[in-house]
PDB file of N, CA and C in Angstrom:
ATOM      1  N   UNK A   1      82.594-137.723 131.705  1.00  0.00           N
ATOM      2  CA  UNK A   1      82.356-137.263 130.359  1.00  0.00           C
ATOM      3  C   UNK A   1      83.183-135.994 130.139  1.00  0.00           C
ATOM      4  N   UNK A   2      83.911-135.889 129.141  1.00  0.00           N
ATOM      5  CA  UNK A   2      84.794-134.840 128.754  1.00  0.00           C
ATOM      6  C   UNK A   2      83.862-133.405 128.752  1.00  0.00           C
ATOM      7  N   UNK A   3      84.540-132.187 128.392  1.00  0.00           N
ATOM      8  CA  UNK A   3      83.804-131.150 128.904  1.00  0.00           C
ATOM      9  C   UNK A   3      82.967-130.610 127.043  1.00  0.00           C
ATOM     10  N   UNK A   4      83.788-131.232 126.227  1.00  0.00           N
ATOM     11  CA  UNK A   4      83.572-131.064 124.715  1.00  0.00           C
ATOM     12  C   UNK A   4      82.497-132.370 124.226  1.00  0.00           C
ATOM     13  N   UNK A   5      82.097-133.389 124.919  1.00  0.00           N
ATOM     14  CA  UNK A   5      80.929-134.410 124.438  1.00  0.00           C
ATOM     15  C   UNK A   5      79.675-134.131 125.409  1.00  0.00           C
ATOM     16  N   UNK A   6      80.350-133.228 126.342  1.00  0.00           N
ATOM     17  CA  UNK A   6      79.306-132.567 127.731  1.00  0.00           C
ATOM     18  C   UNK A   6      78.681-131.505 126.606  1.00  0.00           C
ATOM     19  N   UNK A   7      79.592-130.359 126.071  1.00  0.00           N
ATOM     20  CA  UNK A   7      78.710-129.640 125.431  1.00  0.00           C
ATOM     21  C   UNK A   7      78.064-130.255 123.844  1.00  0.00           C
ATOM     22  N   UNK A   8      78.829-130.815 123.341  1.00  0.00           N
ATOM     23  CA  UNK A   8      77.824-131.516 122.421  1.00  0.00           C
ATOM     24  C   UNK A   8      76.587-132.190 122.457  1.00  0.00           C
ATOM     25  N   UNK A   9      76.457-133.016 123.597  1.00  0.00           N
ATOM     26  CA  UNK A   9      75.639-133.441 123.891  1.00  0.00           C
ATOM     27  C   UNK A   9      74.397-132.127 123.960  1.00  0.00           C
ATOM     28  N   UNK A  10      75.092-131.453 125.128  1.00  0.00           N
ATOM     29  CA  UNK A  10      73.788-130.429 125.492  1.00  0.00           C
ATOM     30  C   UNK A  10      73.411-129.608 123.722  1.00  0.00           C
ATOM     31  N   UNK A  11      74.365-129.614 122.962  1.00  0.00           N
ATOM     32  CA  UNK A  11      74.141-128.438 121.766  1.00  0.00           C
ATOM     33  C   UNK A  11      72.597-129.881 120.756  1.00  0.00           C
ATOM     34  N   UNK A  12      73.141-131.136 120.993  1.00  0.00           N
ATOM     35  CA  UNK A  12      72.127-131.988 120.269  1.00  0.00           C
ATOM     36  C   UNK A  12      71.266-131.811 120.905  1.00  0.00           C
ATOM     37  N   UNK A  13      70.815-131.688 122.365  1.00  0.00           N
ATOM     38  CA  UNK A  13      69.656-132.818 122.733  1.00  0.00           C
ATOM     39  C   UNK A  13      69.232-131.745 124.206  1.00  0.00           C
ATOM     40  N   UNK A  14      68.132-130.760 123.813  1.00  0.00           N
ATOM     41  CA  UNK A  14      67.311-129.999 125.236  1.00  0.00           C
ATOM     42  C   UNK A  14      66.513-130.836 125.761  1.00  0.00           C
ATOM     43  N   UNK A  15      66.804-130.539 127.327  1.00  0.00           N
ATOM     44  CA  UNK A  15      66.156-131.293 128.100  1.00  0.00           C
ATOM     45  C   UNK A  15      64.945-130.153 129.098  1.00  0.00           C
ATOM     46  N   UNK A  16      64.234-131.184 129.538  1.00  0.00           N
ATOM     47  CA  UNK A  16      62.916-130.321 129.827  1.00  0.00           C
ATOM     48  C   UNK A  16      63.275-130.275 131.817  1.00  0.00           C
ATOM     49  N   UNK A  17      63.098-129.683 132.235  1.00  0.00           N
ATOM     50  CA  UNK A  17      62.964-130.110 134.047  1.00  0.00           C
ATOM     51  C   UNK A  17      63.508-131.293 134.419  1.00  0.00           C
ATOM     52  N   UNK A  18      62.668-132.126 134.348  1.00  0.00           N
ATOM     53  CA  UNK A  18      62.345-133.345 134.588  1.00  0.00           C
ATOM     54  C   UNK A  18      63.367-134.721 133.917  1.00  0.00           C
ATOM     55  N   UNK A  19      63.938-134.174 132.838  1.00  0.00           N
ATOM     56  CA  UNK A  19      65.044-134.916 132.416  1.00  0.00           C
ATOM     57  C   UNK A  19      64.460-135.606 130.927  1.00  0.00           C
ATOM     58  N   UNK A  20      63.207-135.627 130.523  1.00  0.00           N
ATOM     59  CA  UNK A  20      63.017-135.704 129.458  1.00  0.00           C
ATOM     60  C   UNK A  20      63.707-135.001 128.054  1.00  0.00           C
ATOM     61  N   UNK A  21      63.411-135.963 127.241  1.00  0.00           N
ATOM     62  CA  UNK A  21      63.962-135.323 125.461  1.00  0.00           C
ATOM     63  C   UNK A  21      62.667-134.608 125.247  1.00  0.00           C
ATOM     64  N   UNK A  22      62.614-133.493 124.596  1.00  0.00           N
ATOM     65  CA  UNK A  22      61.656-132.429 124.167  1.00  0.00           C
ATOM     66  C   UNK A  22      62.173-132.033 122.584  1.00  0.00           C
ATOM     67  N   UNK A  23      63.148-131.909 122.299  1.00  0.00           N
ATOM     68  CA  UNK A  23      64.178-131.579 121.068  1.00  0.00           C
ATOM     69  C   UNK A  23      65.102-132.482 120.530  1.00  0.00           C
ATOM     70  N   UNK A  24      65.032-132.422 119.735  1.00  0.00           N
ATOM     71  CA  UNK A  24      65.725-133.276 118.689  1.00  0.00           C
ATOM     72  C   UNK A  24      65.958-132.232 117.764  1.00  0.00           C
ATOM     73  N   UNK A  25      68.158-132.104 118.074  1.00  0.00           N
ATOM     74  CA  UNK A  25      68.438-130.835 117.250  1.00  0.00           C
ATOM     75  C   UNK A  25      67.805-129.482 117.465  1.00  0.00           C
ATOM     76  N   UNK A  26      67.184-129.270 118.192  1.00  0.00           N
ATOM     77  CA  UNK A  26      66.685-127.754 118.877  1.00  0.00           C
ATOM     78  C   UNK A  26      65.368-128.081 118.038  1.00  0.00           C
ATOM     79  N   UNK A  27      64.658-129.144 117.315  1.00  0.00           N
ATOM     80  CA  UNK A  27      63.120-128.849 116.802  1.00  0.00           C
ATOM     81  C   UNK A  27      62.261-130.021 118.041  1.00  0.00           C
ATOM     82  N   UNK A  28      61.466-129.136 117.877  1.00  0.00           N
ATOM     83  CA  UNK A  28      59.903-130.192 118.782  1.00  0.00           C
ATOM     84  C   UNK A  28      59.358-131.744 118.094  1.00  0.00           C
ATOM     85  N   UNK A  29      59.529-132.167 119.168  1.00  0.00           N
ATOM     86  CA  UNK A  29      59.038-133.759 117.758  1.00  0.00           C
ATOM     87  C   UNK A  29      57.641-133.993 118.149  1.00  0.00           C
ATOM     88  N   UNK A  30      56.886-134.613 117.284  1.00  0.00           N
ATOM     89  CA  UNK A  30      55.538-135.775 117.790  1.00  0.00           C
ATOM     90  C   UNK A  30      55.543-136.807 117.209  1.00  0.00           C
ATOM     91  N   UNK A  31      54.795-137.542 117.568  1.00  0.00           N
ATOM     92  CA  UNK A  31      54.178-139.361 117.281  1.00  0.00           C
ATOM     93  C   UNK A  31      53.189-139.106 116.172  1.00  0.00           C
ATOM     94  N   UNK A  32      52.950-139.602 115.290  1.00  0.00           N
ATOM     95  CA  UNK A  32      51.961-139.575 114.070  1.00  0.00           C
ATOM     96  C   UNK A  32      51.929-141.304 113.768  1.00  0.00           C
ATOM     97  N   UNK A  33      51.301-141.485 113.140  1.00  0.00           N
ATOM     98  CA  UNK A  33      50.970-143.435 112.960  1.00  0.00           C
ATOM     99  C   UNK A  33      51.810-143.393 111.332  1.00  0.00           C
ATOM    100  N   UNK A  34      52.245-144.704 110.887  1.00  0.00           N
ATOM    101  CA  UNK A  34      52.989-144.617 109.679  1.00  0.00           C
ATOM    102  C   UNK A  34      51.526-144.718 108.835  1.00  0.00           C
ATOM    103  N   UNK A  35      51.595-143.931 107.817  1.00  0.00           N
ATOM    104  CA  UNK A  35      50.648-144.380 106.691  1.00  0.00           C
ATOM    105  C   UNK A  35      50.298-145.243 106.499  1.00  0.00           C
ATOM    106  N   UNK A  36      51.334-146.750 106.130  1.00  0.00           N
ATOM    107  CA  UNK A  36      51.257-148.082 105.723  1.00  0.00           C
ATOM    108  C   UNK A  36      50.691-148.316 106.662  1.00  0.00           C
ATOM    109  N   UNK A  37      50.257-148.426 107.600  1.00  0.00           N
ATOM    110  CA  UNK A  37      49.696-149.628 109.257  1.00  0.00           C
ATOM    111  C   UNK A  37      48.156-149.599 108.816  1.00  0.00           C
ATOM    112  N   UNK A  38      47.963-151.124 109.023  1.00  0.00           N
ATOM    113  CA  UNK A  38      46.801-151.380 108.521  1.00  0.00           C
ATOM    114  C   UNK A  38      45.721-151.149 109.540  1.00  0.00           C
ATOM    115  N   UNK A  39      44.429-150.812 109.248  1.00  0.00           N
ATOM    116  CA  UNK A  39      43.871-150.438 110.144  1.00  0.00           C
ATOM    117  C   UNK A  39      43.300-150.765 111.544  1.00  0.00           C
ATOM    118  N   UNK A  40      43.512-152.488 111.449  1.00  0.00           N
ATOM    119  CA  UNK A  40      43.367-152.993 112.943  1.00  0.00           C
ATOM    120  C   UNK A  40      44.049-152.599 114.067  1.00  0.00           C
ATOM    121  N   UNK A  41      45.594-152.161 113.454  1.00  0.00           N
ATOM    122  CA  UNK A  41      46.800-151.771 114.163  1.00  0.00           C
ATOM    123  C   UNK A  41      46.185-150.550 114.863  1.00  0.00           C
ATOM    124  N   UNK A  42      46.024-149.630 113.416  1.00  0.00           N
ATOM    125  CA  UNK A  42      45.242-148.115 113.984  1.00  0.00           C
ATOM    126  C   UNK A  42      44.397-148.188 115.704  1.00  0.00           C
ATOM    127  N   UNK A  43      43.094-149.053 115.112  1.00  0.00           N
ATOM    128  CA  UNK A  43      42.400-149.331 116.067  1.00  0.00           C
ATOM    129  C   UNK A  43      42.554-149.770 117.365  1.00  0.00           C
ATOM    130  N   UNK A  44      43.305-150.655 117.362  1.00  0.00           N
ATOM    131  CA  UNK A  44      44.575-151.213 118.710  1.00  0.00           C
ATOM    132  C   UNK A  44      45.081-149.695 119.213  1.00  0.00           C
ATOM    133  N   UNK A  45      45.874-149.052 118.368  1.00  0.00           N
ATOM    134  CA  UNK A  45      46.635-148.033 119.079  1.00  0.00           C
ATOM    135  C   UNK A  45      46.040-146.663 119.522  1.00  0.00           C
ATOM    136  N   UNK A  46      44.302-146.582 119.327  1.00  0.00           N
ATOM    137  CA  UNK A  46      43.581-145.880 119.401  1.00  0.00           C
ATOM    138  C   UNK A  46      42.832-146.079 121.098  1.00  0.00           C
ATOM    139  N   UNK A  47      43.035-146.953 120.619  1.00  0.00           N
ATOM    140  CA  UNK A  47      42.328-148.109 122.291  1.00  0.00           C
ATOM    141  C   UNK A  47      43.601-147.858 123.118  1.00  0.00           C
ATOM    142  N   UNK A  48      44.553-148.434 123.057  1.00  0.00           N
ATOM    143  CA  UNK A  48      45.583-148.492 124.350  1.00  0.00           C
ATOM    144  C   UNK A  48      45.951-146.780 124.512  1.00  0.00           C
ATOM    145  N   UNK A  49      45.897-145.828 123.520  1.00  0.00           N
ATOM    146  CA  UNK A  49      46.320-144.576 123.770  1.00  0.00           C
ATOM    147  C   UNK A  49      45.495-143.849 124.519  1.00  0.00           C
ATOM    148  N   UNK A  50      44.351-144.130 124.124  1.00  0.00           N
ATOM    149  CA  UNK A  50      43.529-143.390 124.678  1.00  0.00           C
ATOM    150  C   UNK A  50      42.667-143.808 126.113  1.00  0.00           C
ATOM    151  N   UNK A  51      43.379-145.029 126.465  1.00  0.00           N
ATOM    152  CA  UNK A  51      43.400-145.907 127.541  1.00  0.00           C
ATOM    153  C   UNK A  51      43.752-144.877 128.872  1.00  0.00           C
ATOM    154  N   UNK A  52      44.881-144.664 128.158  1.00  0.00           N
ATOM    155  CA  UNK A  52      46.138-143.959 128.805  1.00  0.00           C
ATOM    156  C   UNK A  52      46.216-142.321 129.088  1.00  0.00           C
ATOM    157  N   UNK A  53      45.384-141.894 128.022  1.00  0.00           N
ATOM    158  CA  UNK A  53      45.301-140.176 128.307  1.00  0.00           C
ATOM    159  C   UNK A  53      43.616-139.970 127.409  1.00  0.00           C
ATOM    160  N   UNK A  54      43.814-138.667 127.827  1.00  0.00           N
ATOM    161  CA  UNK A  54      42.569-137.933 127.711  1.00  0.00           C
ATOM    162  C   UNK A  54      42.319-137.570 126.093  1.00  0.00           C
ATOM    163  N   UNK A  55      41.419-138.718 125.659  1.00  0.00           N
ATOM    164  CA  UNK A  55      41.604-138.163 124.182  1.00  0.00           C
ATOM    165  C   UNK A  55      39.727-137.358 123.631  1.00  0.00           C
ATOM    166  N   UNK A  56      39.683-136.515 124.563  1.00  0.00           N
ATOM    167  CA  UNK A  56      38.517-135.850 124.526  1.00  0.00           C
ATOM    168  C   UNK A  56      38.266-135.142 122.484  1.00  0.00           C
ATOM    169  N   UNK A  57      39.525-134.994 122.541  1.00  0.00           N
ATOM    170  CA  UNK A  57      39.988-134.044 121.496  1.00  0.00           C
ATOM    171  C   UNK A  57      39.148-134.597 120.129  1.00  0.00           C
ATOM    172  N   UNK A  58      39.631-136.285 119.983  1.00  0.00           N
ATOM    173  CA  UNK A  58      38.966-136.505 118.898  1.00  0.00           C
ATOM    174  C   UNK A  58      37.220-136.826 119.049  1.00  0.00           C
ATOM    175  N   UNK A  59      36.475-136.361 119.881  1.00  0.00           N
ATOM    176  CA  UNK A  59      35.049-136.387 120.159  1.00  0.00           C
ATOM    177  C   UNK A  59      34.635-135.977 118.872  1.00  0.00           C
ATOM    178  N   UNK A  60      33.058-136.292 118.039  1.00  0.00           N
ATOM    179  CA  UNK A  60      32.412-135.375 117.373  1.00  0.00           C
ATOM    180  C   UNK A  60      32.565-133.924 117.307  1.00  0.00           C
ATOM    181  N   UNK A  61      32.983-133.000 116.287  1.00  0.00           N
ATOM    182  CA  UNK A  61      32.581-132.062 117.035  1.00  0.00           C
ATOM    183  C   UNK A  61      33.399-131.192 117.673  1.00  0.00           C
ATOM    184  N   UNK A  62      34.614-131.853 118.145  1.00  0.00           N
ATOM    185  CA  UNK A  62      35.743-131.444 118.834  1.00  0.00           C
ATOM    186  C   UNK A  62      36.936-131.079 117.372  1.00  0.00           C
ATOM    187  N   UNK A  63      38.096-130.320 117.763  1.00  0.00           N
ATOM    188  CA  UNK A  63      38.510-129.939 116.791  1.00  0.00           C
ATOM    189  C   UNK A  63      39.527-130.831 115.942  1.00  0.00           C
ATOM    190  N   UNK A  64      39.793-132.023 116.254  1.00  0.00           N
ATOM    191  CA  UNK A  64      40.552-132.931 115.743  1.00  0.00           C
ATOM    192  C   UNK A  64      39.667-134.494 115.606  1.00  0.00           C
ATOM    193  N   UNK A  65      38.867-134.164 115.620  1.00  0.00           N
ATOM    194  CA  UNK A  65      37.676-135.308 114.523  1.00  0.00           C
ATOM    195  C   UNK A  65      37.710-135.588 113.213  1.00  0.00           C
ATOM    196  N   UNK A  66      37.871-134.423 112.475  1.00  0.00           N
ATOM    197  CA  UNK A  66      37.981-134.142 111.107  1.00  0.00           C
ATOM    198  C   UNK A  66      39.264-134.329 110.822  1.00  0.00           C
ATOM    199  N   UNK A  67      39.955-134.686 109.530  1.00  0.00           N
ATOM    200  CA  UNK A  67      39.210-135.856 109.074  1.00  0.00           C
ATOM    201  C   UNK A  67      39.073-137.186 110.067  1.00  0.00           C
ATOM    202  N   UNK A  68      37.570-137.783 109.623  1.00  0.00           N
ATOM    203  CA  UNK A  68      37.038-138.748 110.255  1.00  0.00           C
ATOM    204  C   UNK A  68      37.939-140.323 110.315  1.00  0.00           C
ATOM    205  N   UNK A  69      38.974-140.767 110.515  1.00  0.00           N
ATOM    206  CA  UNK A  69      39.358-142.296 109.826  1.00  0.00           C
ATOM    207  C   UNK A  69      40.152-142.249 110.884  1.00  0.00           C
ATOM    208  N   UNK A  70      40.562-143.260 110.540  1.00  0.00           N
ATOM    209  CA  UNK A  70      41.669-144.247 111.894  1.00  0.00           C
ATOM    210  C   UNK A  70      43.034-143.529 111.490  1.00  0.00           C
ATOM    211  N   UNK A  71      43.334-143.249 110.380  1.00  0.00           N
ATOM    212  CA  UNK A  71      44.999-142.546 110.293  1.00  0.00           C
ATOM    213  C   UNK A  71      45.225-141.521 111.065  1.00  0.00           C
ATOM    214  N   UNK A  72      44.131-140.402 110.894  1.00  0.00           N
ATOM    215  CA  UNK A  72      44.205-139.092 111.818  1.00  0.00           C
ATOM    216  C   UNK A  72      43.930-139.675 113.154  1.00  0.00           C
ATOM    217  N   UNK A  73      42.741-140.363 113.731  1.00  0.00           N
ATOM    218  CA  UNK A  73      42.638-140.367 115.002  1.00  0.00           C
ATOM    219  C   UNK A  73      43.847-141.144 116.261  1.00  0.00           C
ATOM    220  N   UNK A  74      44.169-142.108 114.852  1.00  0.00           N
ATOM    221  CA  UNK A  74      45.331-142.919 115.745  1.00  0.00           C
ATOM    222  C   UNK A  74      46.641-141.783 115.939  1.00  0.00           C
ATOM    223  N   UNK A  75      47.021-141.462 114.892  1.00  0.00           N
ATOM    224  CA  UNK A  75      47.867-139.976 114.914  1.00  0.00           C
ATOM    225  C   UNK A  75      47.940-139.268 116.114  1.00  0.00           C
ATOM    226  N   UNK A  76      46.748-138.504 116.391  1.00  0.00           N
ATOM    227  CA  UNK A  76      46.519-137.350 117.313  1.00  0.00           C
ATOM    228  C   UNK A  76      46.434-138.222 118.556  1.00  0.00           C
ATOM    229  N   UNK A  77      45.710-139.722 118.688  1.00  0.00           N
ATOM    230  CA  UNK A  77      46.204-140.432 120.013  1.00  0.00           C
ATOM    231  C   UNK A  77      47.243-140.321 120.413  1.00  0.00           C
ATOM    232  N   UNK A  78      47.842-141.110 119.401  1.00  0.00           N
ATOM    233  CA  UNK A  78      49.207-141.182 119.429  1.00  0.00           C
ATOM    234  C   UNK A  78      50.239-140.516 119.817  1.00  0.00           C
ATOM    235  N   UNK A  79      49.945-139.635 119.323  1.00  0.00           N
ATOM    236  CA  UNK A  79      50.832-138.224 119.978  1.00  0.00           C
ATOM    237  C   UNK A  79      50.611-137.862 121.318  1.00  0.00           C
ATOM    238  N   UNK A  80      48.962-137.857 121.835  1.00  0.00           N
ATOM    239  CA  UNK A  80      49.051-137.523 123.295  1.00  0.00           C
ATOM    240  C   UNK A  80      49.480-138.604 123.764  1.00  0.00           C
ATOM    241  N   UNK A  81      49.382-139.565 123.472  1.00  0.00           N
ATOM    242  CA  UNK A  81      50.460-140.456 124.444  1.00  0.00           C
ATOM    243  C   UNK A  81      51.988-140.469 124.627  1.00  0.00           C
ATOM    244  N   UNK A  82      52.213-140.080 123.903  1.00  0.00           N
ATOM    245  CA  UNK A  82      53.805-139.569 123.591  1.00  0.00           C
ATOM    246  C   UNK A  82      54.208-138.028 124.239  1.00  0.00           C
ATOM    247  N   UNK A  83      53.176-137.137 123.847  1.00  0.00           N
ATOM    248  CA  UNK A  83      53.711-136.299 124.373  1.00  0.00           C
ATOM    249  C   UNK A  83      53.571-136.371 126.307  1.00  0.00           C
ATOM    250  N   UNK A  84      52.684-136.620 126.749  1.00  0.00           N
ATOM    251  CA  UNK A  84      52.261-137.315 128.132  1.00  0.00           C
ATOM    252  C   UNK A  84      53.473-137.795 128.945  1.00  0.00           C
ATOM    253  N   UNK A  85      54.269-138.912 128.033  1.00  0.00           N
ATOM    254  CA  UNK A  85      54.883-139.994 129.043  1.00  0.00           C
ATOM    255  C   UNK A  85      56.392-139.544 128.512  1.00  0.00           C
ATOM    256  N   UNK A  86      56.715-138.067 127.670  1.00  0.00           N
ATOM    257  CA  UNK A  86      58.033-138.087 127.983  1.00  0.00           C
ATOM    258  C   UNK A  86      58.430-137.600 126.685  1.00  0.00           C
ATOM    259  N   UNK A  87      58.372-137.855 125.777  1.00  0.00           N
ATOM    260  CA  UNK A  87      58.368-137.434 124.776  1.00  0.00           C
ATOM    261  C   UNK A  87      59.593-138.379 123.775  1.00  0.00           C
ATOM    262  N   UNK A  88      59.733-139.824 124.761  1.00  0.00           N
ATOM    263  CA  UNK A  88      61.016-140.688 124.140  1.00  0.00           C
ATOM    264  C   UNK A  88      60.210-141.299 122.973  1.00  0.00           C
ATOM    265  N   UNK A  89      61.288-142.048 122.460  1.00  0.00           N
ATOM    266  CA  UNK A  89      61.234-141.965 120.995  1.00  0.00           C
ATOM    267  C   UNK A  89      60.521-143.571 121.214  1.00  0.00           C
ATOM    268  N   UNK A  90      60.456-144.297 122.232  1.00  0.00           N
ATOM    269  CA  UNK A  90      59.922-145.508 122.166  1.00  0.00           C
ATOM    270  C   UNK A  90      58.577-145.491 122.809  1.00  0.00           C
ATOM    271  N   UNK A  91      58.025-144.258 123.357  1.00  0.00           N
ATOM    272  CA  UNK A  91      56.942-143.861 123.741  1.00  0.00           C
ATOM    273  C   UNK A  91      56.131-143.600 122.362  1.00  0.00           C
ATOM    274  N   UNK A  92      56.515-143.685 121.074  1.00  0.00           N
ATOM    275  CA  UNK A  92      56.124-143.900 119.896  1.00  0.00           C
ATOM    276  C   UNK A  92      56.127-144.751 118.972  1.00  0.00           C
ATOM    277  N   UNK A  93      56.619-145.951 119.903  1.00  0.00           N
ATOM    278  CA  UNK A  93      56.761-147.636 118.710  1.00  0.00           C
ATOM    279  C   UNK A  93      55.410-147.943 118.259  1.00  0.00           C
ATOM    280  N   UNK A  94      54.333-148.111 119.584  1.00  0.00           N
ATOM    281  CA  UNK A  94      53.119-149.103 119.280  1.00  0.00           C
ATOM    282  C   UNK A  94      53.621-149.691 117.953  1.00  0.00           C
ATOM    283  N   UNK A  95      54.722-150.667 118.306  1.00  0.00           N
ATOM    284  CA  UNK A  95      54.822-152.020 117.512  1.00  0.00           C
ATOM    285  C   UNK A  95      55.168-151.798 116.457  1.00  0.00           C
ATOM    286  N   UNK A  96      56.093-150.458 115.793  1.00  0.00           N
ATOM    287  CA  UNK A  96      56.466-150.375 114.981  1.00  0.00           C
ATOM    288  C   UNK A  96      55.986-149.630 114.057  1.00  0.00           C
ATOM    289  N   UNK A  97      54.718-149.316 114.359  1.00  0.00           N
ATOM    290  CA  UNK A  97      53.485-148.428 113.935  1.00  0.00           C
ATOM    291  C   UNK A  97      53.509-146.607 113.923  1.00  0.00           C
ATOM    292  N   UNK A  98      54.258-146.389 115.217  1.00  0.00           N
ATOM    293  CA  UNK A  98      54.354-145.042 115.283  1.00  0.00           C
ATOM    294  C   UNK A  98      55.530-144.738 114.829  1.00  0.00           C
ATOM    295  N   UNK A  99      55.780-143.143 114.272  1.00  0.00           N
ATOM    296  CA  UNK A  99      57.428-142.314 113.558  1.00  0.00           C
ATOM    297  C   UNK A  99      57.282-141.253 114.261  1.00  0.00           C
ATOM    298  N   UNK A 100      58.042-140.780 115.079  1.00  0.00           N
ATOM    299  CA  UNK A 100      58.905-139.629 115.485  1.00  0.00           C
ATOM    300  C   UNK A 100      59.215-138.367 114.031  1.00  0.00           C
ATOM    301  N   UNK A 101      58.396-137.559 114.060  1.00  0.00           N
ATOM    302  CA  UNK A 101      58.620-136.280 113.374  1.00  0.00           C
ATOM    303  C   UNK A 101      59.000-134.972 113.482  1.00  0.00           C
ATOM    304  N   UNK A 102      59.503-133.899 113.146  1.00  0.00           N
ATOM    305  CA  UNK A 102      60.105-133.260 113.270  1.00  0.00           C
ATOM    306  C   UNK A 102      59.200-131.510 112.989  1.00  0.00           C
ATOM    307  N   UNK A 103      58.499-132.060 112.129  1.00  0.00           N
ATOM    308  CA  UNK A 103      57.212-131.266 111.342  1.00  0.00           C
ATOM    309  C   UNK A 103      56.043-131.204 112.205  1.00  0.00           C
ATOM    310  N   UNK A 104      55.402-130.507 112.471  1.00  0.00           N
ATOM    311  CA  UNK A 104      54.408-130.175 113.369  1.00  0.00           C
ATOM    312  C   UNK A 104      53.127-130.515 112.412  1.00  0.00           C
ATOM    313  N   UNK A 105      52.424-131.599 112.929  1.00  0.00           N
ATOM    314  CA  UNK A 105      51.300-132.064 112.351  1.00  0.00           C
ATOM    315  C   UNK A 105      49.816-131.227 112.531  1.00  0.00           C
ATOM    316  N   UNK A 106      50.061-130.583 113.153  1.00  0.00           N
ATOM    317  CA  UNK A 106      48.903-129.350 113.463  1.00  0.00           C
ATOM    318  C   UNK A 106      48.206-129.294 112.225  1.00  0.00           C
ATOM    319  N   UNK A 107      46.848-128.992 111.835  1.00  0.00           N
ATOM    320  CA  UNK A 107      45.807-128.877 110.839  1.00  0.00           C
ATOM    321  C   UNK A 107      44.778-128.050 111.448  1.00  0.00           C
ATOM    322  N   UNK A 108      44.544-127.028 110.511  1.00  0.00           N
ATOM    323  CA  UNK A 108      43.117-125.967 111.043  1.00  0.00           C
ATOM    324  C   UNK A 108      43.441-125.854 112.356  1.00  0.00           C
ATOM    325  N   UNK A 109      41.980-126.377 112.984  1.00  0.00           N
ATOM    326  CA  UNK A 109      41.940-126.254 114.532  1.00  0.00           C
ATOM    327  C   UNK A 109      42.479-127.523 115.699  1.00  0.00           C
ATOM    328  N   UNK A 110      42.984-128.463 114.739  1.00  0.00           N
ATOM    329  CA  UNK A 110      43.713-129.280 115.405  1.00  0.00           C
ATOM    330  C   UNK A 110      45.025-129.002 115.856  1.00  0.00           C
ATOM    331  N   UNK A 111      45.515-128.772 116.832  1.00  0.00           N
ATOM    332  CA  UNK A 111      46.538-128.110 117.688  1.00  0.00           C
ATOM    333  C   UNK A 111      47.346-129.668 118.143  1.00  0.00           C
ATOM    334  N   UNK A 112      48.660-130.281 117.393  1.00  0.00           N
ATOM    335  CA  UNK A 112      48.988-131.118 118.360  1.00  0.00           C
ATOM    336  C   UNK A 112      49.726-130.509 119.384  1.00  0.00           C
ATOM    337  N   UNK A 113      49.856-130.994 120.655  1.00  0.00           N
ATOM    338  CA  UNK A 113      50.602-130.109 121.428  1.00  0.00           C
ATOM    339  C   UNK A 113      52.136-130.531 121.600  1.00  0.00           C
TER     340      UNK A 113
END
């Protein structure tokens, strides 16, 4: 690789330790669910995410419960699963369902990480 697509590369795309994408363009990304996905999808991707990581967060009570519905909870799954396994951009398909954002979805006391 030339020494000018070597630094381009590095000027697009920070890498974490481990060799993961963390940045896109020097901003932080997360997984959020598309609006349109109907809610069985939600529910599916609520189940396999949280299969997969610790989704204590959306408990009663806990600070990312509120609001109560499948858009937010699949969301904030969603994201810990993404942020968890790497932070690639296909670690956010669930089937076409999840978008890669650029905007920090954080609300009140909901902290995505």
């Amino acid at each position: 690789m030339s020494k000018v697509l070597l630094l381009l590369f590095l000027t697009l795309f920070s890498l974490s330790p481990g060799g993961y994408l963390i940045m896109v363009n020097g901003q932080r990304t997360w997984c959020v669910a598309k609006p349109s996905t109907e809610e069985a999808t939600l529910l599916v991707n609520i189940n396999y995410a949280c299969s997969q990581v610790d989704c204590q967060i959306l408990k009663k009570g806990c600070p990312c419960f509120a609001p109560d519905n499948l858009l937010n909870h699949a969301s904030v799954a969603m994201n810990l699963y993404y942020q968890s396994h790497g932070r690639n951009h296909w670690n956010c398909d669930f089937k076409g369902s999840g978008i890669v954002v650029v905007s920090d979805p954080s609300y009140g006391g909901c902290i995505y990480p």
